[in-house]
PDB file of N, CA and C in Angstrom:
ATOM      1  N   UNK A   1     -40.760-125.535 -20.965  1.00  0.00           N
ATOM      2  CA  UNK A   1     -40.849-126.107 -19.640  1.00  0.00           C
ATOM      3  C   UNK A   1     -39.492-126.069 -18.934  1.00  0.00           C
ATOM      4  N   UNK A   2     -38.763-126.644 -20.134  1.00  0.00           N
ATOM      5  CA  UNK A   2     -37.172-126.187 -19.035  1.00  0.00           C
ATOM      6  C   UNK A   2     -36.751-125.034 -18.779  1.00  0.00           C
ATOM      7  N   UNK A   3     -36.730-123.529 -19.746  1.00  0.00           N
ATOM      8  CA  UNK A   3     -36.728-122.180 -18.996  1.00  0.00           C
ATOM      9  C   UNK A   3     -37.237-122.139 -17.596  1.00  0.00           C
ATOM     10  N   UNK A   4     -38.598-122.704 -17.408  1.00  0.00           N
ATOM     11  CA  UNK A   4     -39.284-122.690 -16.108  1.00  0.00           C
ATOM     12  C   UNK A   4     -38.956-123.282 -15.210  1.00  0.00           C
ATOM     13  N   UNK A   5     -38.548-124.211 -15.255  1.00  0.00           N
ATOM     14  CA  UNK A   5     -37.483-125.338 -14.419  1.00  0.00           C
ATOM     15  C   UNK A   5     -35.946-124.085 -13.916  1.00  0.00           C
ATOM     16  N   UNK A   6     -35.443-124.388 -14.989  1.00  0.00           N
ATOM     17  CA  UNK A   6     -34.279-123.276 -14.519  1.00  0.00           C
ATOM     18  C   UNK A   6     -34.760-121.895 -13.840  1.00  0.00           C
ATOM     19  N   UNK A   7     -35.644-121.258 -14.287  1.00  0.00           N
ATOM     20  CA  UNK A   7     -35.923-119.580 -13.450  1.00  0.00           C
ATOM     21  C   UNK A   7     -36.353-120.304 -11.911  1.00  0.00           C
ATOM     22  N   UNK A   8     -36.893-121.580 -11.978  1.00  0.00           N
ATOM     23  CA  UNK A   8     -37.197-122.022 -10.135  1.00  0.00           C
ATOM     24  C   UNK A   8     -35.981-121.494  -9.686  1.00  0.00           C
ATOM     25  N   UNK A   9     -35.557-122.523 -10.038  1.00  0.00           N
ATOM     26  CA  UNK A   9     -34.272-122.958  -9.580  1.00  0.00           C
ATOM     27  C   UNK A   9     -33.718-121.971  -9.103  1.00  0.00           C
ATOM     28  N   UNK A  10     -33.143-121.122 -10.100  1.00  0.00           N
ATOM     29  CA  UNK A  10     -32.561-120.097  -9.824  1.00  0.00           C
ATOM     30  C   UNK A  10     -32.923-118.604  -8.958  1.00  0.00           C
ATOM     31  N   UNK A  11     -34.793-118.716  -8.875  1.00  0.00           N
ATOM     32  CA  UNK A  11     -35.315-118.135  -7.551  1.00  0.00           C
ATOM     33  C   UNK A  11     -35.054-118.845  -6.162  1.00  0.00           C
ATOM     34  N   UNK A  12     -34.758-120.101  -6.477  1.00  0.00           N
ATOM     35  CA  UNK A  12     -34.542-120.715  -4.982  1.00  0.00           C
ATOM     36  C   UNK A  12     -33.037-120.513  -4.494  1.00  0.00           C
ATOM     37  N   UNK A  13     -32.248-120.584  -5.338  1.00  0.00           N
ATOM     38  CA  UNK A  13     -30.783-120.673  -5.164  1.00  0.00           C
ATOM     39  C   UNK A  13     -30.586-118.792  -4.725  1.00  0.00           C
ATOM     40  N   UNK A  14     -31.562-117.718  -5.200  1.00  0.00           N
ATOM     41  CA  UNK A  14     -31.127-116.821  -5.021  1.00  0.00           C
ATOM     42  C   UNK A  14     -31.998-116.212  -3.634  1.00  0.00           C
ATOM     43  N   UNK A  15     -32.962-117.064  -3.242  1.00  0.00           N
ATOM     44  CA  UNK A  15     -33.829-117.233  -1.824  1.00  0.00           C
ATOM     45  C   UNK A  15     -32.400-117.094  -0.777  1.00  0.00           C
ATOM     46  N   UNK A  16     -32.321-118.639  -1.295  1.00  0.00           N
ATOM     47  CA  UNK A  16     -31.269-118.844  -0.398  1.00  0.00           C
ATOM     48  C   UNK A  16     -29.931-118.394   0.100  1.00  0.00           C
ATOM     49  N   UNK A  17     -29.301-117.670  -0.918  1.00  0.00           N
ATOM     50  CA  UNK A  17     -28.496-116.828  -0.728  1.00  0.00           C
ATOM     51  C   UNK A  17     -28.473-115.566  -0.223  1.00  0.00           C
ATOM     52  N   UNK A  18     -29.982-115.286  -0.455  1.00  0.00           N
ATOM     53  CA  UNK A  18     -30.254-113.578   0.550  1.00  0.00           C
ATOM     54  C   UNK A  18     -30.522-114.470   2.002  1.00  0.00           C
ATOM     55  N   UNK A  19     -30.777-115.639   2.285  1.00  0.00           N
ATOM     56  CA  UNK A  19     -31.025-115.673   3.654  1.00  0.00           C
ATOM     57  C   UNK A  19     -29.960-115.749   4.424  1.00  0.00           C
ATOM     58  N   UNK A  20     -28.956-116.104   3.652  1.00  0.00           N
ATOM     59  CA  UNK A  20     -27.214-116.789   4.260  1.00  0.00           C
ATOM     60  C   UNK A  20     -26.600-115.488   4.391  1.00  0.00           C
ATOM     61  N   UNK A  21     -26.980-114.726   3.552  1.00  0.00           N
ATOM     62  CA  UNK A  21     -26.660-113.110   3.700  1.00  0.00           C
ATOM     63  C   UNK A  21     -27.309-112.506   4.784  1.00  0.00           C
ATOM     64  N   UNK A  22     -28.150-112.516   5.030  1.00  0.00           N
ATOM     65  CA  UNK A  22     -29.047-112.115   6.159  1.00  0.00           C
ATOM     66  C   UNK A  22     -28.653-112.462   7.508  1.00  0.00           C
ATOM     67  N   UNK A  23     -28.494-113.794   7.994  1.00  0.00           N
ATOM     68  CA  UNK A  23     -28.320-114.386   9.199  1.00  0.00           C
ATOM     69  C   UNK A  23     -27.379-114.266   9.832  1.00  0.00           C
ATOM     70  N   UNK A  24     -25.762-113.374   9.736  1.00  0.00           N
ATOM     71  CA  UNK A  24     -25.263-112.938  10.668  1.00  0.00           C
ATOM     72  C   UNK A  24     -25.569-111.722  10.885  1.00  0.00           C
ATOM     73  N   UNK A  25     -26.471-110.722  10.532  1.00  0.00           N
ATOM     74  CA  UNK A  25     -26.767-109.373  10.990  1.00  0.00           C
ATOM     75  C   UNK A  25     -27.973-110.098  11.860  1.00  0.00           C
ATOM     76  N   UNK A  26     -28.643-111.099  11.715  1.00  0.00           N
ATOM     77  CA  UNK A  26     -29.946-111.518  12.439  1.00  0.00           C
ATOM     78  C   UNK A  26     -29.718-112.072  13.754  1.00  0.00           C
ATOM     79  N   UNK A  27     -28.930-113.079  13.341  1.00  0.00           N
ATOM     80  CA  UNK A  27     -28.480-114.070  15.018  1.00  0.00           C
ATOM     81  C   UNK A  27     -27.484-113.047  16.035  1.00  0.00           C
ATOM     82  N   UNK A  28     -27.826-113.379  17.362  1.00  0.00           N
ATOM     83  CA  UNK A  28     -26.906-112.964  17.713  1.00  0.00           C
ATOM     84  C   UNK A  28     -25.806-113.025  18.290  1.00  0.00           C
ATOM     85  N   UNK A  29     -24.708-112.609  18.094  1.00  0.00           N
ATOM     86  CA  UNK A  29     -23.358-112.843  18.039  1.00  0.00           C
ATOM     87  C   UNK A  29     -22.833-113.709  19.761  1.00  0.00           C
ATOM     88  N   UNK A  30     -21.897-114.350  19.803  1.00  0.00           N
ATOM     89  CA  UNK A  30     -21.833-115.291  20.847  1.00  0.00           C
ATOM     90  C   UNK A  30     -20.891-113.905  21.857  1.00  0.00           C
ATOM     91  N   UNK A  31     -20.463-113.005  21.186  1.00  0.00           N
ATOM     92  CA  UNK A  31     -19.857-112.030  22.327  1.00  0.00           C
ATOM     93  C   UNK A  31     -21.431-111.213  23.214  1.00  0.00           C
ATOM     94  N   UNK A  32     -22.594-111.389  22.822  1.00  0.00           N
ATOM     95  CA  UNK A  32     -23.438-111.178  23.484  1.00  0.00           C
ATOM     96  C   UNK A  32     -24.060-111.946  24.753  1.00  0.00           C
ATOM     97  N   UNK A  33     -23.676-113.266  24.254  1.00  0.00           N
ATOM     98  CA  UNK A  33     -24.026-114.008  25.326  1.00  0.00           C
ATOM     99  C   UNK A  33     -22.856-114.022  26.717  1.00  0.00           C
ATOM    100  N   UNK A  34     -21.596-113.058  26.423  1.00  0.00           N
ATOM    101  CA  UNK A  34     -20.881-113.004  27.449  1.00  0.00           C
ATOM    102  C   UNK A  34     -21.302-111.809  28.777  1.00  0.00           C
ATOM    103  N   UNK A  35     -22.269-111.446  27.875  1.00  0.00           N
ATOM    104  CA  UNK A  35     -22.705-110.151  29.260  1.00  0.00           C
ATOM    105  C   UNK A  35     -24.169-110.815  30.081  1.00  0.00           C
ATOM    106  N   UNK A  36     -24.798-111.815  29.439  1.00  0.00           N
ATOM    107  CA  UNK A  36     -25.469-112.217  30.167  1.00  0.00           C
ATOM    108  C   UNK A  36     -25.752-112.882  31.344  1.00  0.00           C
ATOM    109  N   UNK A  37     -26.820-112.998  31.753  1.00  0.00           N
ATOM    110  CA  UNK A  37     -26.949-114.053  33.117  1.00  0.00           C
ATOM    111  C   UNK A  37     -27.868-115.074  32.490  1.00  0.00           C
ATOM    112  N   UNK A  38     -27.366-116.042  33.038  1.00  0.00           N
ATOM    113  CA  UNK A  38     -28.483-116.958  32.362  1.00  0.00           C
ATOM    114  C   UNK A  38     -29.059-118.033  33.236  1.00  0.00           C
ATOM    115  N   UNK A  39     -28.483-117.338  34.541  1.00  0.00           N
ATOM    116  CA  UNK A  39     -29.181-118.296  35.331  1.00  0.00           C
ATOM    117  C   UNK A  39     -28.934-117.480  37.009  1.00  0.00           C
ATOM    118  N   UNK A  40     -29.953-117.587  38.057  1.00  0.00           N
ATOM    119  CA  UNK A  40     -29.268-116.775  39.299  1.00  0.00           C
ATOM    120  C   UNK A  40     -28.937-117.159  39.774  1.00  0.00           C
ATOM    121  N   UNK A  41     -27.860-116.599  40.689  1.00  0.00           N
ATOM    122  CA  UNK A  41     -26.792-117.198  41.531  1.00  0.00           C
ATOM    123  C   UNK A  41     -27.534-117.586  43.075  1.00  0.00           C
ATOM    124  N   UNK A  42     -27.152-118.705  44.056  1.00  0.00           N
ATOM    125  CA  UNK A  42     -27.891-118.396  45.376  1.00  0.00           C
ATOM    126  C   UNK A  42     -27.088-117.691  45.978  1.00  0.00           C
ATOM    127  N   UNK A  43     -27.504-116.397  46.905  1.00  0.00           N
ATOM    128  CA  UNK A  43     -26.443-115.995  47.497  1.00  0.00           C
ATOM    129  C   UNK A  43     -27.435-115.160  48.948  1.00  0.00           C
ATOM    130  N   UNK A  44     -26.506-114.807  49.385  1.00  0.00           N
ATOM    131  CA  UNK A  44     -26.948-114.029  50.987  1.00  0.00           C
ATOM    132  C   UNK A  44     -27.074-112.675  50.870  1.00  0.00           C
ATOM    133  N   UNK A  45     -28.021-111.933  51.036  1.00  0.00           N
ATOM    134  CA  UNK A  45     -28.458-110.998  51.321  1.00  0.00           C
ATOM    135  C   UNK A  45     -27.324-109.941  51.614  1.00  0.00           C
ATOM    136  N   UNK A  46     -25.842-110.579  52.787  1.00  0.00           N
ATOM    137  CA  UNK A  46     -24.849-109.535  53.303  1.00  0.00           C
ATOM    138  C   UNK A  46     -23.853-109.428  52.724  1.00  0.00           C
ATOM    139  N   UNK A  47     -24.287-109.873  50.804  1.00  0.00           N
ATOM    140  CA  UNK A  47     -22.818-109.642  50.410  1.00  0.00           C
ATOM    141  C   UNK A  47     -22.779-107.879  50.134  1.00  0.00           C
ATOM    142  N   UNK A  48     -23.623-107.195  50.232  1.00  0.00           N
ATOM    143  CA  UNK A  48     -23.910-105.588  50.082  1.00  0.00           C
ATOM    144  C   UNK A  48     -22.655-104.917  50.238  1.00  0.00           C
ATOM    145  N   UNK A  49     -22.170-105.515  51.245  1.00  0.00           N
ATOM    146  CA  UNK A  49     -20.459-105.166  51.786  1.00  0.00           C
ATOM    147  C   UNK A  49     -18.885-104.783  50.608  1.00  0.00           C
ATOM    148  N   UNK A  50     -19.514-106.075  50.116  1.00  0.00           N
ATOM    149  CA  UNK A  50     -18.295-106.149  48.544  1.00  0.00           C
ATOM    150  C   UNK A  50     -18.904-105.511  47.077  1.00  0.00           C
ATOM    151  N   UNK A  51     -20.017-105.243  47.209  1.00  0.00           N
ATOM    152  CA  UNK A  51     -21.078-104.695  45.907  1.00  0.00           C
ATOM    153  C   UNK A  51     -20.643-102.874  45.720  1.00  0.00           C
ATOM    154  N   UNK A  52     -20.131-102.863  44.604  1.00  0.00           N
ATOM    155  CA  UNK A  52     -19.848-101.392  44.611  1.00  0.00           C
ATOM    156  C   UNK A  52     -20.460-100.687  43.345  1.00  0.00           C
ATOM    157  N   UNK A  53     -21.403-101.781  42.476  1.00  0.00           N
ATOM    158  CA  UNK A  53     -21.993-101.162  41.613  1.00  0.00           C
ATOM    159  C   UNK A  53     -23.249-102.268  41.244  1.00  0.00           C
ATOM    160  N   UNK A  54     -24.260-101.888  40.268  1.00  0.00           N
ATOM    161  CA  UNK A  54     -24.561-102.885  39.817  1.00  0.00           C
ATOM    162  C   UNK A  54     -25.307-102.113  38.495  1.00  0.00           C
ATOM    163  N   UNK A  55     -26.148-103.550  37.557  1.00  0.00           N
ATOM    164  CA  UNK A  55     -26.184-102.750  36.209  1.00  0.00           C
ATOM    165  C   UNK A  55     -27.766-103.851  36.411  1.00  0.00           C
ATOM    166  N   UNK A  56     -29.181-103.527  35.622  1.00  0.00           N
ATOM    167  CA  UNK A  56     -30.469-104.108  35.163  1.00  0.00           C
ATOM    168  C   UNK A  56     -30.181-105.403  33.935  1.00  0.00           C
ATOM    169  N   UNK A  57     -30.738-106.659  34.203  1.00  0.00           N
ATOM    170  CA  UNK A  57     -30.134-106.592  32.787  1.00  0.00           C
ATOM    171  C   UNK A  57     -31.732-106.502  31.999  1.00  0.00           C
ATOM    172  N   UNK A  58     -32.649-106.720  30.832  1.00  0.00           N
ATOM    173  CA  UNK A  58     -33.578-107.370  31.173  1.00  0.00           C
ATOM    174  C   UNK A  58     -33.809-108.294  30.087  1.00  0.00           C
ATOM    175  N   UNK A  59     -34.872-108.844  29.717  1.00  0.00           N
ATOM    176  CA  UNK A  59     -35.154-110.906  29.239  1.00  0.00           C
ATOM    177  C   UNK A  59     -35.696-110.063  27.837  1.00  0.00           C
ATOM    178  N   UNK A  60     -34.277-109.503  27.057  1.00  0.00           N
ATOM    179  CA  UNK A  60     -34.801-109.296  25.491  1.00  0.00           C
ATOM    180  C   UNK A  60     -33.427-109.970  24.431  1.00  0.00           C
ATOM    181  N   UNK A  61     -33.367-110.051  23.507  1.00  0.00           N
ATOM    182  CA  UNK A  61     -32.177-110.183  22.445  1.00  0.00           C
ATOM    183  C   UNK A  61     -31.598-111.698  22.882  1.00  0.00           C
ATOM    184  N   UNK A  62     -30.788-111.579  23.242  1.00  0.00           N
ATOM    185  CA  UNK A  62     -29.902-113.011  24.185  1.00  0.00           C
ATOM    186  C   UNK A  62     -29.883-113.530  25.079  1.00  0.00           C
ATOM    187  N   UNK A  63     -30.662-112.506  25.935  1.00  0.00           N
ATOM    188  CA  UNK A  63     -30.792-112.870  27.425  1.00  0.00           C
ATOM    189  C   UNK A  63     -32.164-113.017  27.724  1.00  0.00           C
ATOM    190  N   UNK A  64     -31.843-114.485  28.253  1.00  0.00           N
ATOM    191  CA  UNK A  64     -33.506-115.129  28.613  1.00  0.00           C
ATOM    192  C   UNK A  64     -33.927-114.322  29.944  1.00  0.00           C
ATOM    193  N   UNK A  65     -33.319-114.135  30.919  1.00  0.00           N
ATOM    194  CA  UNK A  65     -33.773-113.759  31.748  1.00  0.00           C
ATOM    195  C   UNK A  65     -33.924-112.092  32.479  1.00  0.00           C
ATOM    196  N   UNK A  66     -34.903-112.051  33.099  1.00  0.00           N
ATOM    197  CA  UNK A  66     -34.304-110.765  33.946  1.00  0.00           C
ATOM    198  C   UNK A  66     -33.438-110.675  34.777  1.00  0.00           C
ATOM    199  N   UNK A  67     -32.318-109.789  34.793  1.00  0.00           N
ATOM    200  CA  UNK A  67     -31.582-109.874  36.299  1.00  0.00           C
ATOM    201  C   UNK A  67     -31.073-108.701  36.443  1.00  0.00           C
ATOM    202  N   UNK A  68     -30.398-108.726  37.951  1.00  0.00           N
ATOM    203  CA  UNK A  68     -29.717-107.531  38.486  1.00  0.00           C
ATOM    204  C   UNK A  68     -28.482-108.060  38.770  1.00  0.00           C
ATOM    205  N   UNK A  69     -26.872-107.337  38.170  1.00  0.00           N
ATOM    206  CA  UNK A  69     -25.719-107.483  38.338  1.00  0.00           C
ATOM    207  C   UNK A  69     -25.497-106.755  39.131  1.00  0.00           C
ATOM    208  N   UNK A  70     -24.870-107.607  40.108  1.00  0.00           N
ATOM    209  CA  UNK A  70     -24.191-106.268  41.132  1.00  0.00           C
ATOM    210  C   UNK A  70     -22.508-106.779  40.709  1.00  0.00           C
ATOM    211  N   UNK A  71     -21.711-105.690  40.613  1.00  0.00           N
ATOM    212  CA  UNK A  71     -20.367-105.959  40.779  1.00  0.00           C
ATOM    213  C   UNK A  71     -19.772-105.673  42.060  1.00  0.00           C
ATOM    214  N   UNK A  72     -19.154-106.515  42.112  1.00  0.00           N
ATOM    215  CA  UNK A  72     -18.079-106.746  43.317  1.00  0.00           C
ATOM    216  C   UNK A  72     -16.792-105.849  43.179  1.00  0.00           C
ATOM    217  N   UNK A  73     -16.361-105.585  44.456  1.00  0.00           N
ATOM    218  CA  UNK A  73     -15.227-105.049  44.517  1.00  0.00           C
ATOM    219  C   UNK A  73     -14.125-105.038  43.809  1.00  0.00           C
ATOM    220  N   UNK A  74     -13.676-106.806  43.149  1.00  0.00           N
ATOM    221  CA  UNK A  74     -13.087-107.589  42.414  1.00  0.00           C
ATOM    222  C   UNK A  74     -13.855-107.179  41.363  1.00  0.00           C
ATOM    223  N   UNK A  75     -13.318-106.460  40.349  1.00  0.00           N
ATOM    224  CA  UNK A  75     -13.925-106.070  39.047  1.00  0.00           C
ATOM    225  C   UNK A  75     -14.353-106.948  38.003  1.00  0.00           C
ATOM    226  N   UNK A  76     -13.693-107.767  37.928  1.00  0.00           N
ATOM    227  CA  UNK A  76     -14.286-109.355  37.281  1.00  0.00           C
ATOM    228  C   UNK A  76     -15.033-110.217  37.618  1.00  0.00           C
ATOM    229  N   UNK A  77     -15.746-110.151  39.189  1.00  0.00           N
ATOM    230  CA  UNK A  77     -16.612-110.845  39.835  1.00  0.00           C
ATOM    231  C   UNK A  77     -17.841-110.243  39.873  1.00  0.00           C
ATOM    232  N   UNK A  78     -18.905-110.922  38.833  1.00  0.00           N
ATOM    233  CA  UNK A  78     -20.176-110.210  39.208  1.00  0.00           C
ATOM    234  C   UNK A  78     -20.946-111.413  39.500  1.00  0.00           C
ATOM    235  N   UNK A  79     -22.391-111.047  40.340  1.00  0.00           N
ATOM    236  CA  UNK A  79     -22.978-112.302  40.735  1.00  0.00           C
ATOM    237  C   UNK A  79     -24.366-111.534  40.160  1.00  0.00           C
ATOM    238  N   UNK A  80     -25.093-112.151  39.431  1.00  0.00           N
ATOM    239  CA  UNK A  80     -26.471-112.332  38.729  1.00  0.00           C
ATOM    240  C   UNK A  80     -27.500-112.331  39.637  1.00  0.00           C
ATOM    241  N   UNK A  81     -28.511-111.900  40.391  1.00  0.00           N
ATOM    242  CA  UNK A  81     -30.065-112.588  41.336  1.00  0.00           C
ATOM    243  C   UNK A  81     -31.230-112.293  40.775  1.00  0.00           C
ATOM    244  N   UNK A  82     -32.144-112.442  41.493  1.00  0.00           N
ATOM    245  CA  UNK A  82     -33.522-112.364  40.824  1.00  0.00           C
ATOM    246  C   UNK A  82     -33.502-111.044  40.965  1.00  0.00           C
ATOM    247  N   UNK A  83     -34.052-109.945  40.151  1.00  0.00           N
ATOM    248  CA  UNK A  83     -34.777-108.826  40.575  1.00  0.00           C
ATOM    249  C   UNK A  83     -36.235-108.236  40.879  1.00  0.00           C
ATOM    250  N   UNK A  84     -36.846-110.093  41.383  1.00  0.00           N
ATOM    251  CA  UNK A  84     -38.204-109.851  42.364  1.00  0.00           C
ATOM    252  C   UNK A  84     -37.648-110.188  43.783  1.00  0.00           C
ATOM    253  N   UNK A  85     -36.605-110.328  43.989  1.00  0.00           N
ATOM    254  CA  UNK A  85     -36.546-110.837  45.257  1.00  0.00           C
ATOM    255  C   UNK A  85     -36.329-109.097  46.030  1.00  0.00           C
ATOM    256  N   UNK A  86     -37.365-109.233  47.365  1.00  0.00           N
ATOM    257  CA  UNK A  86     -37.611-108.319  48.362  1.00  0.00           C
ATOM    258  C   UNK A  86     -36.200-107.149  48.627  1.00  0.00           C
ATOM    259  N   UNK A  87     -35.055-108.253  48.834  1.00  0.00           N
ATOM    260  CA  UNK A  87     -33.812-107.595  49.370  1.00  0.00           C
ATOM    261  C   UNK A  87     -33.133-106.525  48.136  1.00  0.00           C
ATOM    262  N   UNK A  88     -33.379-107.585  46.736  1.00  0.00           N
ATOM    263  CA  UNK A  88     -32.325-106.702  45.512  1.00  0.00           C
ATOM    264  C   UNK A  88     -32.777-105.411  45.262  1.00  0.00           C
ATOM    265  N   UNK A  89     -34.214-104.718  45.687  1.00  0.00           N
ATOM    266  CA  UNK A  89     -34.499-103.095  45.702  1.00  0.00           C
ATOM    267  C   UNK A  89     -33.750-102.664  46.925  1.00  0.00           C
ATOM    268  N   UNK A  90     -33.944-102.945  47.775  1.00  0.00           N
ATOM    269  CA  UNK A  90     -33.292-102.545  49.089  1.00  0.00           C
ATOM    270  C   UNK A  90     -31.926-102.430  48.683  1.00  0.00           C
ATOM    271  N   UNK A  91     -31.035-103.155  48.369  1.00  0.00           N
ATOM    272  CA  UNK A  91     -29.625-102.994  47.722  1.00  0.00           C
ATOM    273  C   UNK A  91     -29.020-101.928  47.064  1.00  0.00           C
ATOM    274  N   UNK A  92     -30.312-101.981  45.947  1.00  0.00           N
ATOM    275  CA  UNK A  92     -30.372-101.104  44.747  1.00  0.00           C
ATOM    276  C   UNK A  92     -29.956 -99.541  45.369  1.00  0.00           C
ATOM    277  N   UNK A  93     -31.605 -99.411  46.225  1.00  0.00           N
ATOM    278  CA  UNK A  93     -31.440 -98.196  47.069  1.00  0.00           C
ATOM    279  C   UNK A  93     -30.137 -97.589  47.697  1.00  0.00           C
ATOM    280  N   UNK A  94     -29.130 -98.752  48.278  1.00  0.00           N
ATOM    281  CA  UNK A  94     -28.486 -98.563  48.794  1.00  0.00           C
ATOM    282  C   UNK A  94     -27.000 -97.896  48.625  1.00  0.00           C
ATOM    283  N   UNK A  95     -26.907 -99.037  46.831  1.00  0.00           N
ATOM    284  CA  UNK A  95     -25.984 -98.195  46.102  1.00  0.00           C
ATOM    285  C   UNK A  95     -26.123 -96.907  45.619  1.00  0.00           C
ATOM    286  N   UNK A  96     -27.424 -96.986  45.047  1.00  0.00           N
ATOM    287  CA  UNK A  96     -27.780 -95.614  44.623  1.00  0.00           C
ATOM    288  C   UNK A  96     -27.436 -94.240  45.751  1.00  0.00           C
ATOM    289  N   UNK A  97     -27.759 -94.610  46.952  1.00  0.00           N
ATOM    290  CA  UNK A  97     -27.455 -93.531  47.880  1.00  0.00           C
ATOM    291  C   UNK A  97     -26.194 -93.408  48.324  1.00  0.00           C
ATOM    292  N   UNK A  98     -25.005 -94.604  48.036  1.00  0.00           N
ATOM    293  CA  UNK A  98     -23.962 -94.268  48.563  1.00  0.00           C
ATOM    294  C   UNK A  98     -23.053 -93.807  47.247  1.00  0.00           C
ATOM    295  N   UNK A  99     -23.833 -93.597  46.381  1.00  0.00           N
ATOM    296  CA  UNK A  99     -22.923 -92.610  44.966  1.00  0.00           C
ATOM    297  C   UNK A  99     -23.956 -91.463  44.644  1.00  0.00           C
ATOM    298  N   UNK A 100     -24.790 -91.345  45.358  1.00  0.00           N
ATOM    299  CA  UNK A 100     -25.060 -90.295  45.152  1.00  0.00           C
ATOM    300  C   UNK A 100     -24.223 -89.220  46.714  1.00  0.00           C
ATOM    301  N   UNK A 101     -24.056 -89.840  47.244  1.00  0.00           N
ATOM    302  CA  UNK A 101     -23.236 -89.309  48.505  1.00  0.00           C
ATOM    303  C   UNK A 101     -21.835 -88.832  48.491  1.00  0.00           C
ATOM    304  N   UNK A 102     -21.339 -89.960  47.342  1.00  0.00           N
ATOM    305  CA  UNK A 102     -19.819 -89.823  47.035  1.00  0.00           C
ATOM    306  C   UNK A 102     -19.690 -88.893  45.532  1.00  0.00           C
ATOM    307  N   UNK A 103     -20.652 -88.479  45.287  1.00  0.00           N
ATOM    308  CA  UNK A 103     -21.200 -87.624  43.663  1.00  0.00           C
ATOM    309  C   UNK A 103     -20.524 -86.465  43.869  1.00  0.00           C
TER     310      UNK A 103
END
């Protein structure tokens, strides 16, 4: 009965150690949560002016939500919005045509 006692044991202790092994390839890393949006910004329609790029993000891995980054002129300033809202295709379009112009 005590062999059996000990082989638990020692299936549980070795459970547990493949899971502790496991869980930093599983979770994901907190430098992921630096590219996200995690919430949208309110903003005006005419910032189009300072927007010189933008990137999709979408609601898989770390990031709860969907969004559209547009970057700003200021390379460190990006602002997050919805990407159902009417205006952010219109935008989209917009960059897209003014690098495909400058291509």
């Amino acid at each position: 009965m005590e062999t059996q006692h000990s082989a638990m044991k020692f299936q549980i202790l070795f459970f547990l150690l493949v899971l502790t092994c496991m869980y930093p390839s599983v979770a994901p890393s907190p430098s992921n949560y630096e590219n996200c949006c995690l919430k949208y910004a309110k903003i005006k329609k005419d910032i189009w002016k300072n927007v010189v790029s933008y990137r999709k993000q979408e609601a898989d891995g770390g990031c709860n939500i969907p969004a559209v980054v547009f970057i700003m002129k200021r390379m460190k300033r990006i602002i997050c919005v919805d990407p159902y809202l009417p205006w952010v295709e219109q935008m989209i379009q917009k960059i897209d045509k003014k690098k495909a112009g400058t291509a």
